[in-house]
Structure formats: C-alpha cells, structure tokens
N, C-alpha and C. Protein backbone atom coordinates (compact mmCIF):
# COMPACT_ATOMS: atom_id res chain seq x y z
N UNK A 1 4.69 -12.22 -12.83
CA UNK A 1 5.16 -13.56 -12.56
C UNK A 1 5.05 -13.82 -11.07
N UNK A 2 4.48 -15.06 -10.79
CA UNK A 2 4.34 -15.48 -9.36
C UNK A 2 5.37 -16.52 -8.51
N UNK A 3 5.96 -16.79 -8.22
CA UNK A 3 6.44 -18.28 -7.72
C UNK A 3 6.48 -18.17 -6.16
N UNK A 4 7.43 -19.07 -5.79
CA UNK A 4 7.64 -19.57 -4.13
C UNK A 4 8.86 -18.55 -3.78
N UNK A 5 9.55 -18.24 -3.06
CA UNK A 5 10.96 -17.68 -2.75
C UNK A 5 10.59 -18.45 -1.17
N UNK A 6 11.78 -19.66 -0.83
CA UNK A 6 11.75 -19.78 0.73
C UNK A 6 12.58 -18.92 1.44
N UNK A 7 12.08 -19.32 3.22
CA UNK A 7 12.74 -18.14 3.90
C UNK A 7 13.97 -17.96 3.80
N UNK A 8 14.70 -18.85 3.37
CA UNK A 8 16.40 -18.31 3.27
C UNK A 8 16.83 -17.72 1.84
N UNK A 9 16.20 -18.01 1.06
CA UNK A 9 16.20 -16.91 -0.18
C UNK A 9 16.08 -15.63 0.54
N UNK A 10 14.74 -15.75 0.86
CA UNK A 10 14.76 -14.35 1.09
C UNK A 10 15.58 -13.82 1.88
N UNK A 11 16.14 -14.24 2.96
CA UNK A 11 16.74 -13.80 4.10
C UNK A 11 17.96 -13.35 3.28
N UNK A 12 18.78 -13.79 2.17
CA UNK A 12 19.73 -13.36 1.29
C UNK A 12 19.32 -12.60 0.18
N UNK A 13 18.11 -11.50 0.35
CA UNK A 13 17.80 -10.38 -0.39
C UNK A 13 17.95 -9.06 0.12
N UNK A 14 18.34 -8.52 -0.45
CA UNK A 14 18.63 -7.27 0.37
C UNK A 14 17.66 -6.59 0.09
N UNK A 15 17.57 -5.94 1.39
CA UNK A 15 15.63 -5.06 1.27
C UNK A 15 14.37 -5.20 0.18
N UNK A 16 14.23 -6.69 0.88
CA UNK A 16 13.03 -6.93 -0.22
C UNK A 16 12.03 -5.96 -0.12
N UNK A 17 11.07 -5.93 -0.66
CA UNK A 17 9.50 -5.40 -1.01
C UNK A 17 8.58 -6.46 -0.36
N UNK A 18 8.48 -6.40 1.25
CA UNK A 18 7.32 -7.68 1.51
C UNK A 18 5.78 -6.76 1.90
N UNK A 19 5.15 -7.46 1.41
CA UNK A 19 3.48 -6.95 1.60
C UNK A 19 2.93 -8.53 2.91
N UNK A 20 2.28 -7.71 3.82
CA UNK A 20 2.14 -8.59 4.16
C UNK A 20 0.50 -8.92 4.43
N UNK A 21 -0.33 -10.09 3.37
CA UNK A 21 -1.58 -9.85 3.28
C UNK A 21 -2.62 -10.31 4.18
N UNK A 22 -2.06 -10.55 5.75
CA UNK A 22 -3.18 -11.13 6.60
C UNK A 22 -3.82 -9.88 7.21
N UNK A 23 -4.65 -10.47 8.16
CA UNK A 23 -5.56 -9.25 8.87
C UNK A 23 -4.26 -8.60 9.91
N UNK A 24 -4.90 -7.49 9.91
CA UNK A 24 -4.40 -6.31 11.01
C UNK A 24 -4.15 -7.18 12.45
N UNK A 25 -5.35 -7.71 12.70
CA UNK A 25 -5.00 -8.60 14.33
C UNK A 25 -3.76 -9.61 14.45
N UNK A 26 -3.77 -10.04 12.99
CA UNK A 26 -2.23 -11.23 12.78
C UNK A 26 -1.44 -10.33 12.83
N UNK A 27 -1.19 -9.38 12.26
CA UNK A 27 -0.09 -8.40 12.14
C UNK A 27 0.42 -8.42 12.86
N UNK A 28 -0.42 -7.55 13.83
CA UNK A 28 -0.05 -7.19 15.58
C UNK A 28 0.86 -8.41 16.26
N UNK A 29 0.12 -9.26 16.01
CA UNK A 29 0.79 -10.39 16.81
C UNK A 29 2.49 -11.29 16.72
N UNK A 30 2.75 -10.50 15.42
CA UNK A 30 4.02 -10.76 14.66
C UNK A 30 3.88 -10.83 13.45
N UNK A 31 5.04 -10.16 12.79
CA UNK A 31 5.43 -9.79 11.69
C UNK A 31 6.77 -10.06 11.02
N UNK A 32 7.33 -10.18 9.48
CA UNK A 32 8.26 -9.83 9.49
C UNK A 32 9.14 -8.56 9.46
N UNK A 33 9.93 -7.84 10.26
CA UNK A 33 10.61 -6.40 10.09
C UNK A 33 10.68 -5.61 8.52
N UNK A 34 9.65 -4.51 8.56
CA UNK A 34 9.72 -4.15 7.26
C UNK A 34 8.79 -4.40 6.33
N UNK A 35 7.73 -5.30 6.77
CA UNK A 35 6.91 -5.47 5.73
C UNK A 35 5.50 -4.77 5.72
N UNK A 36 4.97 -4.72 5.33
CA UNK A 36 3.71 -3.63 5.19
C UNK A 36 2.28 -4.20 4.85
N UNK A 37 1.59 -3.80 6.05
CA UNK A 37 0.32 -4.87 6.31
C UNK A 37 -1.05 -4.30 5.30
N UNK A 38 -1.14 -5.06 4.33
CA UNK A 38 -2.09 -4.57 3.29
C UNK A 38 -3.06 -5.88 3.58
N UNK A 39 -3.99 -6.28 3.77
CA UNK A 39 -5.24 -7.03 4.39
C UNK A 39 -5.24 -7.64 2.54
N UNK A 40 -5.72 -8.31 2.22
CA UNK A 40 -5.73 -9.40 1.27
C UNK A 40 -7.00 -8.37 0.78
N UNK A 41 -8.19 -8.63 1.50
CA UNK A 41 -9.69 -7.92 1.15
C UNK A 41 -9.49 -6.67 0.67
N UNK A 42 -8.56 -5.95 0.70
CA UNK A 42 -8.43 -4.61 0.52
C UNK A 42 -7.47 -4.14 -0.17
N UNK A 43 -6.24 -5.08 -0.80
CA UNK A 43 -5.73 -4.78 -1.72
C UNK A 43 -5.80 -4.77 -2.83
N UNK A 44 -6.95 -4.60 -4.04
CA UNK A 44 -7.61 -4.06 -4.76
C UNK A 44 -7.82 -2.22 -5.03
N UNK A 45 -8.31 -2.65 -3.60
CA UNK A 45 -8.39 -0.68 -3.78
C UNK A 45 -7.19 -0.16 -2.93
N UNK A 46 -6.04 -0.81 -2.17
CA UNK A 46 -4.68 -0.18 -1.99
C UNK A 46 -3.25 -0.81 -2.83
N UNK A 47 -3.80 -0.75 -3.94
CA UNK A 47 -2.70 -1.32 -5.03
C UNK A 47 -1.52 -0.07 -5.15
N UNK A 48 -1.91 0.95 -4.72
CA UNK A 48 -1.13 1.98 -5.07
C UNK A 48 -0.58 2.27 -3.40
N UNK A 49 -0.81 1.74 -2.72
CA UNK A 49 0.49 1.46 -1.37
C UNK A 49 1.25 0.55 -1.79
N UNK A 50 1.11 -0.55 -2.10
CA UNK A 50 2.43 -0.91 -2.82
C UNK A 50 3.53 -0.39 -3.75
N UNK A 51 4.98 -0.50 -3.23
CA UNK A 51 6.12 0.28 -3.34
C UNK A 51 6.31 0.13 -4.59
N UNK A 52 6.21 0.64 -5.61
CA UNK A 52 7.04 0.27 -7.16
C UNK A 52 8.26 -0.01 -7.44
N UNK A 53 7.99 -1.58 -7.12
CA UNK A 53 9.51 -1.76 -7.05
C UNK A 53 9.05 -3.44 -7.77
N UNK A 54 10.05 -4.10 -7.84
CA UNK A 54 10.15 -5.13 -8.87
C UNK A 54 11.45 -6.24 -7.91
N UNK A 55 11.29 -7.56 -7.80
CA UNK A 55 9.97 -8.10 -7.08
C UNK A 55 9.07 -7.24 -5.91
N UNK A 56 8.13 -7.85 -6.24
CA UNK A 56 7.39 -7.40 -4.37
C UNK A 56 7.10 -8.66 -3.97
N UNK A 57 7.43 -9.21 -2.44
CA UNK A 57 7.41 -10.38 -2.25
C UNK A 57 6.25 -10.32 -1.21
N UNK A 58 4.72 -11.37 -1.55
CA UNK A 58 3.83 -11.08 -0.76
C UNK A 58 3.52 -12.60 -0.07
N UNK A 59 3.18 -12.03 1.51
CA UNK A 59 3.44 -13.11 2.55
C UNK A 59 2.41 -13.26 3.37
N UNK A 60 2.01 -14.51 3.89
CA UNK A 60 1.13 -14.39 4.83
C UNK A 60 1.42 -15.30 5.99
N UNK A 61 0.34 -15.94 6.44
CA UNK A 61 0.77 -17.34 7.57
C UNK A 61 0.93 -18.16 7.11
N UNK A 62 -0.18 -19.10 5.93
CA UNK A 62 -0.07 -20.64 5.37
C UNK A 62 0.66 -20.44 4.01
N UNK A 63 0.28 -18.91 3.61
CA UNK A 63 0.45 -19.32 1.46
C UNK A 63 -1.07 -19.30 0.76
N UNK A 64 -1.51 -19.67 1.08
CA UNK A 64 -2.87 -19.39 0.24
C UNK A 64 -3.65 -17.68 -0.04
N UNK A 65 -3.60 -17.07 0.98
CA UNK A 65 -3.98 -15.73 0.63
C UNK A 65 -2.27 -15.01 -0.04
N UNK A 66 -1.10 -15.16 0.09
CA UNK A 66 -0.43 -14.24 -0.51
C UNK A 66 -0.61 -15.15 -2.19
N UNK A 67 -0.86 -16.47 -2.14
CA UNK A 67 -0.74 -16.76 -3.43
C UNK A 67 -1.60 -15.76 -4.33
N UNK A 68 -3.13 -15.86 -3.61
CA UNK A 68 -4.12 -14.94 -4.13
C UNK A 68 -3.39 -13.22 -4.02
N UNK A 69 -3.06 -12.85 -3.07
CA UNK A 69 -2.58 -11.78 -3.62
C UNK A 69 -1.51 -11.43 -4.18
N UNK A 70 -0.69 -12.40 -4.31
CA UNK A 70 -0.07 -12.21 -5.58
C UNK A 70 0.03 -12.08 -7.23
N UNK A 71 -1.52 -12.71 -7.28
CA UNK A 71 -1.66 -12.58 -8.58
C UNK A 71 -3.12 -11.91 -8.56
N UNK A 72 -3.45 -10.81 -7.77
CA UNK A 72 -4.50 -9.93 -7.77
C UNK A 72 -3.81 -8.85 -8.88
C-alpha cells in the first residue's frame, strides 16, 4: 500500500523506516536524521537494504521519485 504521510505525521512517528531515494550528491547536501540513502536507480537490486519493517516511509525532494519508489 502506497499513500502521502505529511511532515507532521511523520514527525509524530516514532522511529520511522525512511529510505531516502534521491542521488548521493542530494543526500550530502541534507537529509532527514536517520534515513538511508538508497538512489531510486538502484533500488531494485538494493531491496534487501531496506529494513523489514512495516511501514517504510520513502522520501525524496518533490514526490515523484519516492512515489516511484514506493511502489517498485
């Protein structure tokens, strides 16, 4: 299942599961604390770095690539 969670949802989750699917250079430049930089292009073949856990909440800059990787 896919949907929206905004930032104050989340901010009232306790230790979410965030993936975070932009490039390595966005990363660097800021992040949210805790989340784990899996590149959109490459999470296919690192599906198994993602934490098994239930939600995993996946994020990027605009929404369009975590939408896509959310339902990769």
């Amino acid at each position: 299942m896919s949907g929206t969670v905004t930032i104050t949802e989340l901010d009232n989750i306790t230790d979410p599961v965030l993936v975070d699917v932009r490039e390595p250079n966005e990363y660097a430049t800021g992040h949210v604390a805790g989340a784990i930089n899996i590149p959109l292009d490459t999470l296919p073949a690192r599906v198994e770095d993602v934490p098994d856990a239930e939600p995993v909440y996946v994020i990027c800059q605009a929404g369009n690539r975590s939408s896509r990787g959310a339902t990769s």
